[in-house]
Protein backbone atom coordinates (compact mmCIF):
# COMPACT_ATOMS: atom_id res chain seq x y z
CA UNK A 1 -35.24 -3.50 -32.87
CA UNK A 2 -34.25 -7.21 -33.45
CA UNK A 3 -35.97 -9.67 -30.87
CA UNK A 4 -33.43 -12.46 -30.51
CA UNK A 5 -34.83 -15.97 -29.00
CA UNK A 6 -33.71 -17.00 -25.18
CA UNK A 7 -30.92 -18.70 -24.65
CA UNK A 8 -31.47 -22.61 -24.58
CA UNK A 9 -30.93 -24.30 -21.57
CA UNK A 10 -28.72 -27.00 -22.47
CA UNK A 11 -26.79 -23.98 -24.44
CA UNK A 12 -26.06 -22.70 -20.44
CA UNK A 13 -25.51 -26.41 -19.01
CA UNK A 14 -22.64 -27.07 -21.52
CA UNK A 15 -21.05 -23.46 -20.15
CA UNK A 16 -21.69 -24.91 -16.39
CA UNK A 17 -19.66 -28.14 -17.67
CA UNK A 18 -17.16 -26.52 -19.64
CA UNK A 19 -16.40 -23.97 -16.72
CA UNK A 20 -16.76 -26.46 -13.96
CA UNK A 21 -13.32 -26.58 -12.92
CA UNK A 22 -12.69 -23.01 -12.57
CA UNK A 23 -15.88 -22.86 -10.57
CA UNK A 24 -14.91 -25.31 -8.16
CA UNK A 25 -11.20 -24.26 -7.96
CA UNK A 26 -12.69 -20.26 -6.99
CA UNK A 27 -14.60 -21.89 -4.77
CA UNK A 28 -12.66 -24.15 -2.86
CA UNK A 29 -9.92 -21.01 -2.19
CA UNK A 30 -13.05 -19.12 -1.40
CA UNK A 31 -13.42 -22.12 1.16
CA UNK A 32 -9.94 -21.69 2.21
CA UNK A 33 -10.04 -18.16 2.73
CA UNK A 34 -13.33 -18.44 4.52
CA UNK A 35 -11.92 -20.75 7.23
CA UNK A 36 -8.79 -18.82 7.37
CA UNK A 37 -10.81 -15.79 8.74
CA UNK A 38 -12.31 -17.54 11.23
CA UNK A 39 -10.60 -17.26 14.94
CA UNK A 40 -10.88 -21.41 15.55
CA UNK A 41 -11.62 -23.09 12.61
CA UNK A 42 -13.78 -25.86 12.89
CA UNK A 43 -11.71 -29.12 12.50
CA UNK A 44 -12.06 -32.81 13.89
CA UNK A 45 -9.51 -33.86 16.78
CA UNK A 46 -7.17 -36.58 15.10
CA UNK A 47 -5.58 -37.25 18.50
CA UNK A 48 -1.97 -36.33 17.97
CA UNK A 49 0.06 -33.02 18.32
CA UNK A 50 0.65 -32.12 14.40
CA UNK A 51 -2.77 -32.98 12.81
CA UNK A 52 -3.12 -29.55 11.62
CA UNK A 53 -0.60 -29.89 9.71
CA UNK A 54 -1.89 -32.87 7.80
CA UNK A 55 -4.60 -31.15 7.74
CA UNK A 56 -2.91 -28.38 5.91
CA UNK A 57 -1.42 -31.02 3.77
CA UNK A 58 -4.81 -32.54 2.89
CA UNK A 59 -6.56 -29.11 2.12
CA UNK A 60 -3.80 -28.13 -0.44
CA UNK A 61 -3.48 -31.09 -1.83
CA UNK A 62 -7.11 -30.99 -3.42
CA UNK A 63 -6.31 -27.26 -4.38
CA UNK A 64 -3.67 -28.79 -6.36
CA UNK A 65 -5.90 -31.37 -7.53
CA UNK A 66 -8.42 -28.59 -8.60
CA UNK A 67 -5.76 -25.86 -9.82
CA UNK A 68 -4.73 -28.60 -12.38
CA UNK A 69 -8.00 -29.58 -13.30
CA UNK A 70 -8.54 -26.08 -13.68
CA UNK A 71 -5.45 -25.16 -15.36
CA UNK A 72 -6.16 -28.41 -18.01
CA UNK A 73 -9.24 -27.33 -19.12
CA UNK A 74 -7.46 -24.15 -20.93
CA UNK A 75 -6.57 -25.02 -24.58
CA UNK A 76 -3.34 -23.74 -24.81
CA UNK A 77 -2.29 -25.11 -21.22
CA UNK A 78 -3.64 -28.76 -21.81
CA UNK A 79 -1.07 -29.66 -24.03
CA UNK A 80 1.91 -29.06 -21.51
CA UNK A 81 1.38 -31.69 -18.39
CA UNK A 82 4.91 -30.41 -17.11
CA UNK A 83 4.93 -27.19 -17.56
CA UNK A 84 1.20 -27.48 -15.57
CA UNK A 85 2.21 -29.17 -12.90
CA UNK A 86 4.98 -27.09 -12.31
CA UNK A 87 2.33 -23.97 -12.56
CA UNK A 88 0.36 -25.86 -10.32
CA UNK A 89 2.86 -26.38 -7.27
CA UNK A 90 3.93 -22.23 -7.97
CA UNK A 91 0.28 -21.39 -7.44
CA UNK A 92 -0.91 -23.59 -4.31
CA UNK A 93 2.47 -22.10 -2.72
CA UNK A 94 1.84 -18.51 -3.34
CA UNK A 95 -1.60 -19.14 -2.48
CA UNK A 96 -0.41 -20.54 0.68
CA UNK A 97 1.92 -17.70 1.46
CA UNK A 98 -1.00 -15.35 0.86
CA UNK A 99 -3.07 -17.23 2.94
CA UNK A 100 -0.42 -16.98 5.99
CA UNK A 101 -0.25 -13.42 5.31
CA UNK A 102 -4.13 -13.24 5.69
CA UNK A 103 -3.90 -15.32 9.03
CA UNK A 104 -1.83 -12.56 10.44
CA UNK A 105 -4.45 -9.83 10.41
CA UNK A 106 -7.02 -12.20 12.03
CA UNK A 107 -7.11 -12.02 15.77
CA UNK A 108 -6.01 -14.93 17.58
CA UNK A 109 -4.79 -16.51 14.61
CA UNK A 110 -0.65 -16.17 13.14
CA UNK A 111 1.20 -16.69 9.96
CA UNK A 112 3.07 -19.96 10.12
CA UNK A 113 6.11 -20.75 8.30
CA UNK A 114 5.20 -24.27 9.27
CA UNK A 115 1.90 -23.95 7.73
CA UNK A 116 2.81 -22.67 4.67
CA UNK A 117 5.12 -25.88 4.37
CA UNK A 118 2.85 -28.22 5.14
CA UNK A 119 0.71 -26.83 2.36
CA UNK A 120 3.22 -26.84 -0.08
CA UNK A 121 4.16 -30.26 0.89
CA UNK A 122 0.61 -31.49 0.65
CA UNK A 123 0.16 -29.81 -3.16
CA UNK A 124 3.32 -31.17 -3.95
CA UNK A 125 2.58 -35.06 -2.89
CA UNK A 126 -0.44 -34.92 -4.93
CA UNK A 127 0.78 -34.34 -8.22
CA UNK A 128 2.25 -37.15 -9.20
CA UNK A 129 -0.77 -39.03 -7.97
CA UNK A 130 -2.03 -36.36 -10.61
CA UNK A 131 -0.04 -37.52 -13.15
CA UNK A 132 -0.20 -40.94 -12.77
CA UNK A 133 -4.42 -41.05 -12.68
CA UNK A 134 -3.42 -38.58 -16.02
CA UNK A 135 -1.36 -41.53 -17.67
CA UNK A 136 -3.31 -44.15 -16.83
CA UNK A 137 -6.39 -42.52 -18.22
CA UNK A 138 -4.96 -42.12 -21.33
CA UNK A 139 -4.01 -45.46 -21.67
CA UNK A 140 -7.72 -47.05 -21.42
């Protein structure tokens, strides 16, 4: 029986780094998904009638931020900014969708096809911030 050494411990930081973005996009829909089964939600009063739905906005906006930081740190997928940010806005939608869904099994709480909008609005105003901080670090 072969005794093989341990594992070096920057060998497992460098996997931490190089999976980072998947591990913080699972967890931020693990977030989502967490505060979706919750009857009331914490949240801070803005003082008008529609802040949830900038807040909506806001929380799918960094899942698109994260879904295409994810999504870029794939080989293959790196090399196509379009075709990822068009993956991106498909997956923060039908995330969205299956978060409404969720919603509607948790009492006091409803599926919204406002919601769901409001999310894919959000995701969709933040990617060509996205692409522009993409650009622009290229160019330094």
């Amino acid at each position: 029986m072969a005794i093989t050494a341990p594992r070096s411990h920057t060998a497992g930081m460098a996997a931490l780094f190089r999976n980072g973005p998947i591990i913080t996009w699972l967890a931020w829909m693990v977030i989502i998904f967490t505060l979706s089964a919750q009857e009331r939600p914490p949240q801070p009063d803005l003082g008008f009638s529609w802040q949830d739905k900038l807040q909506h906005a806001a929380v799918y906006a960094v899942l698109a931020f994260l879904t295409l930081r994810a999504a870029a740190a794939l080989p293959r997928l790196g090399r196509f900014p379009t075709l990822l940010l068009v993956l991106t806005l498909v997956w923060a939608a039908l995330y969205a969708l299956s978060d409404e869904w969720h919603q509607s099994f948790v009492p006091g709480r409803d599926a919204s096809a406002l919601d769901w909008l409001a999310d894919v609005v959000g995701a969709a105003m933040a990617l060509p911030a996205l692409r522009w901080l993409r650009r622009r670090r290229r160019g330094r």
